[in-house]
Protein backbone atom coordinates (compact mmCIF):
# COMPACT_ATOMS: atom_id res chain seq x y z
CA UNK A 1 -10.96 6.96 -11.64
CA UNK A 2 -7.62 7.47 -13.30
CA UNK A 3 -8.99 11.07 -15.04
CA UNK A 4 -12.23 12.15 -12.82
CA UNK A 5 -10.95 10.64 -9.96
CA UNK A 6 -13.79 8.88 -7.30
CA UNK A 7 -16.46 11.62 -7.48
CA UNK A 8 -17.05 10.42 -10.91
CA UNK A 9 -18.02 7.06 -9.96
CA UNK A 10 -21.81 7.08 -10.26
CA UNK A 11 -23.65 4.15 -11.79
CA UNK A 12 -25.04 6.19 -15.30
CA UNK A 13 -20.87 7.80 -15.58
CA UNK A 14 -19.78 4.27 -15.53
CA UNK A 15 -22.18 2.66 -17.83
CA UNK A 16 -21.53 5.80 -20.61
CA UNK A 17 -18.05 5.02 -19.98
CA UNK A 18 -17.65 1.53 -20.31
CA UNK A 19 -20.45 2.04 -23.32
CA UNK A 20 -22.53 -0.62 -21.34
CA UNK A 21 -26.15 -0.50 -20.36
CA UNK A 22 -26.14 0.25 -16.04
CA UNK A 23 -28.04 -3.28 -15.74
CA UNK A 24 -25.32 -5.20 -16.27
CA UNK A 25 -23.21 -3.59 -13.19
CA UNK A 26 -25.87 -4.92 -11.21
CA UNK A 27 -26.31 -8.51 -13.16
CA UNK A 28 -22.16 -8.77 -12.42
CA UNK A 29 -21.33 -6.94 -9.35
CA UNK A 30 -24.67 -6.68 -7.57
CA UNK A 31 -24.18 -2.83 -6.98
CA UNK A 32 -21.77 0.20 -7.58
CA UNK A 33 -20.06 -0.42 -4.32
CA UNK A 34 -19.28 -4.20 -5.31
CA UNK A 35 -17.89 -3.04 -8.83
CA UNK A 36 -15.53 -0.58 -7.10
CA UNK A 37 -14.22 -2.82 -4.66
CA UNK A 38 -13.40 -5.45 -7.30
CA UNK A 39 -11.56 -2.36 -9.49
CA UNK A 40 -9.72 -1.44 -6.71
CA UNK A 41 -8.58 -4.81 -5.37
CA UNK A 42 -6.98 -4.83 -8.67
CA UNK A 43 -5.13 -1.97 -8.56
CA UNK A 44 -4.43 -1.97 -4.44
CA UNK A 45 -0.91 -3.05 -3.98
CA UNK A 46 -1.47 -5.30 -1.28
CA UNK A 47 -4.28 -6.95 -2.40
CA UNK A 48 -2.51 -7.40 -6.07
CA UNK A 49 0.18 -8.88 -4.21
CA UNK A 50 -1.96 -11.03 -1.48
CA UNK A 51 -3.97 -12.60 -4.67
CA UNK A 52 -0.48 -13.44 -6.28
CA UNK A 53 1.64 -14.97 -4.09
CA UNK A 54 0.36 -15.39 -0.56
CA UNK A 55 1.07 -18.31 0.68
CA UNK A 56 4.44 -18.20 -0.63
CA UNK A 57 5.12 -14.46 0.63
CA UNK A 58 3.75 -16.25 4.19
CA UNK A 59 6.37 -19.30 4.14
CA UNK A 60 8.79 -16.81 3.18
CA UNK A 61 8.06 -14.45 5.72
CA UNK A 62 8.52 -17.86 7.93
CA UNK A 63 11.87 -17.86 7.45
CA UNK A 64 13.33 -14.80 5.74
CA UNK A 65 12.28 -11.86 7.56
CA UNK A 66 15.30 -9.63 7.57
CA UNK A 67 16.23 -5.97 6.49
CA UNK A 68 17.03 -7.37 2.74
CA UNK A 69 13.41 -8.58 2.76
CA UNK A 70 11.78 -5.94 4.06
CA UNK A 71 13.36 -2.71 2.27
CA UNK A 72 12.92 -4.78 -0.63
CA UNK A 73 8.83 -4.93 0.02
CA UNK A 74 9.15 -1.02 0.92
CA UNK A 75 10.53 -0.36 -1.79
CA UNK A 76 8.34 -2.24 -4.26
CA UNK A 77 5.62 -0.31 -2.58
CA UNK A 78 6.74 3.18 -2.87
CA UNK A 79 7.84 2.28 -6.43
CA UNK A 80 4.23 0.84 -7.46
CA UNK A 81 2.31 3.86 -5.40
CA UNK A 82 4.93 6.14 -7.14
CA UNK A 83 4.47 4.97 -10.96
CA UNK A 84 0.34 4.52 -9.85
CA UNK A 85 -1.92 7.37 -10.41
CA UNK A 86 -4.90 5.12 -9.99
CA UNK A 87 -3.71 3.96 -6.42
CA UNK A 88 -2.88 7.88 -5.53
CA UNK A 89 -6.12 9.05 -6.18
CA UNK A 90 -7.38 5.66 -3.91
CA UNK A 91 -5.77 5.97 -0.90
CA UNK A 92 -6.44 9.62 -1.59
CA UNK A 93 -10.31 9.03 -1.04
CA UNK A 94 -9.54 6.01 1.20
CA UNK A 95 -8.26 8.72 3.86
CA UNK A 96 -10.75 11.74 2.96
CA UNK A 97 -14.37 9.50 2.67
CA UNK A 98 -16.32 6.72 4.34
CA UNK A 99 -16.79 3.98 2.18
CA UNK A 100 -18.11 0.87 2.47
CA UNK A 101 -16.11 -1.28 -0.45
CA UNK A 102 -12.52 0.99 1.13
CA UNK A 103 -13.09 0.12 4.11
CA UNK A 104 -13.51 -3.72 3.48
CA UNK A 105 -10.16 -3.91 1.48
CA UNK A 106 -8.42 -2.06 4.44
CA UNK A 107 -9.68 -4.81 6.59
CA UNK A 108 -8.79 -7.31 4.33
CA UNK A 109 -5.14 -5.42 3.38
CA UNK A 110 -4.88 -5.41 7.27
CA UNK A 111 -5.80 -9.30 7.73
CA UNK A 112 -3.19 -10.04 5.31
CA UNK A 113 -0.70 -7.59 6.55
CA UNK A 114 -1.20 -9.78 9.97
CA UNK A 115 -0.47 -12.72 8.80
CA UNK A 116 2.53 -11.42 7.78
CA UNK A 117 3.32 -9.32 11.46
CA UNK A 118 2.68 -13.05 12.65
CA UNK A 119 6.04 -13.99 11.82
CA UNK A 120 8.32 -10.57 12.75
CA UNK A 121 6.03 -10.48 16.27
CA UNK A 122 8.41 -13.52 16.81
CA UNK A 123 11.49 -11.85 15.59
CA UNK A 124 10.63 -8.86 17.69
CA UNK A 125 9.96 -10.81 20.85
CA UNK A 126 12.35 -9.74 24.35
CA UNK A 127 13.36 -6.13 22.75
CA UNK A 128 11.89 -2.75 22.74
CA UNK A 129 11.25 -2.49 19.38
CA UNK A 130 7.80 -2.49 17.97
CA UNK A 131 8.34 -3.70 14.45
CA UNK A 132 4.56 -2.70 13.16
CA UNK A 133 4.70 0.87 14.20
CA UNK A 134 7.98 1.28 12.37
CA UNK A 135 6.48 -0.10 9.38
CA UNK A 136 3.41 1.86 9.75
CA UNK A 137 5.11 5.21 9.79
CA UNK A 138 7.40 4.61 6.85
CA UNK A 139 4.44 3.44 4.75
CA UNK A 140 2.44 6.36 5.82
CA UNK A 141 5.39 8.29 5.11
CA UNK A 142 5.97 6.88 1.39
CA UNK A 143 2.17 7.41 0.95
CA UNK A 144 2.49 10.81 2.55
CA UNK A 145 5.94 11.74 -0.25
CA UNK A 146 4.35 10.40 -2.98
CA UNK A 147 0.75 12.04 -2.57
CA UNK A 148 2.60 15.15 -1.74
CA UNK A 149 5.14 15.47 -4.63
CA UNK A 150 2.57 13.95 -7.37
CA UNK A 151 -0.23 16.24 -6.33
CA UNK A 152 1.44 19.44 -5.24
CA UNK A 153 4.42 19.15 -7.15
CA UNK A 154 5.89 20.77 -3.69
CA UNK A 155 9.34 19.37 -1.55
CA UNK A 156 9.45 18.05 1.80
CA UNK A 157 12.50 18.27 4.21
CA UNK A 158 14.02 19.48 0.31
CA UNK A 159 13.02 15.80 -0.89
CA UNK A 160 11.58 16.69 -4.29
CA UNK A 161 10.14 12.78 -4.84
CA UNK A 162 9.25 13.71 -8.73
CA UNK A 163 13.41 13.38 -9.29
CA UNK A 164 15.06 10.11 -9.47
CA UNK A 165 17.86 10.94 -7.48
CA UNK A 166 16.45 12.23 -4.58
CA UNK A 167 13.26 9.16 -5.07
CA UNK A 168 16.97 6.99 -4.71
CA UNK A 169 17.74 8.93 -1.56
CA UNK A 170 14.01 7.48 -0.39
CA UNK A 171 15.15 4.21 -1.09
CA UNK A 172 18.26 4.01 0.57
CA UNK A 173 16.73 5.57 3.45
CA UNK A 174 14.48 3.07 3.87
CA UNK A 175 17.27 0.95 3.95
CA UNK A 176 19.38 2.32 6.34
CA UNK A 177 16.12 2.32 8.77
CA UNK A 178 15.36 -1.36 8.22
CA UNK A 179 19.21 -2.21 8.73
CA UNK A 180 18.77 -0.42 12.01
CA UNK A 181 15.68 -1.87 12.83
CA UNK A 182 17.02 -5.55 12.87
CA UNK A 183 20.36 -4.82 13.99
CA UNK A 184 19.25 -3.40 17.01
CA UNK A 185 16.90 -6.79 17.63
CA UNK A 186 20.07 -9.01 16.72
CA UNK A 187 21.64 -6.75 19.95
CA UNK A 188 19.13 -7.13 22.18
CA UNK A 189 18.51 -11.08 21.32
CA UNK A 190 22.08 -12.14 21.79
């Protein structure tokens, strides 16, 4: 994955890879797609931090959702898609193929991520501000840098993301937009 990308992921390329006879794929994973979706559980961001920590990132989203909290998670994120080649080139294919194992870790990444919206829905409740939508455009958006920058080696809006200063610029954006976010709800609430 990391130097062929997907295309490359046939049964015989992994075996020669992996200097393993192609049985054994089956004996373990039952079939290609099975082995792929346990590679890239490991490497998805949300599913390596679901299998770590989730019901303690669920009691804390319980009582500790906040703008602290959640430009910290956005900016683990773009960090972790930034520094991972391996996840660029999956979310890459994610968005450009069908696929059976993708598309059952974006349910599952989307089951989790609900559990989670569970608790903001709350926070969110009596104002005009719809708390997922924000969240899915700026993680589209980090996706959207990162794949950009990394691939083309290209700007956008004169963001160059491959340079730490202006990746810092990223972050603190992403601040300033979550400290928005809830201080606008802490107006409308009170």
């Amino acid at each position: 994955m990391k130097t062929k990308g997907h295309t490359a992921l046939g049964v015989n390329r992994i075996a020669e890879v992996a200097k393993l006879d192609k049985k054994l794929i089956y004996v373990y994973f039952g079939s290609v797609d099975k082995l792929i979706e346990t590679y890239v559980k490991k490497q998805e961001y949300w599913s390596v931090l679901f299998e770590k920590s989730s019901t303690e990132l669920v009691e804390k989203a319980k009582n500790e959702i906040d703008a602290n909290k959640t430009t910290e998670e956005l900016v683990n994120l773009f960090d972790y898609f930034y520094s991972s080649k391996e996840m660029q080139k999956i979310i890459l294919w994610e968005i450009s193929e069908k696929n059976k194992a993708l598309k059952n870790i974006a349910t599952q990444r989307e089951a989790f991520a609900g559990k989670l919206f569970e608790f903001s829905d709350s926070f969110f409740t009596n104002n005009d501000i719809d708390f997922r939508a924000l969240m899915a455009i700026q993680i589209a958006g980090l996706y959207h840098l990162v794949l950009n920058g990394k691939a083309n080696g290209t700007t956008f809006c004169g963001i160059d993301i491959t340079k730490e200063a202006d990746r810092k610029r990223i972050e603190q954006a992403i601040n300033q937009i979550q400290s928005c976010i809830f201080e606008k709800a802490k107006q409308k609430k009170t």
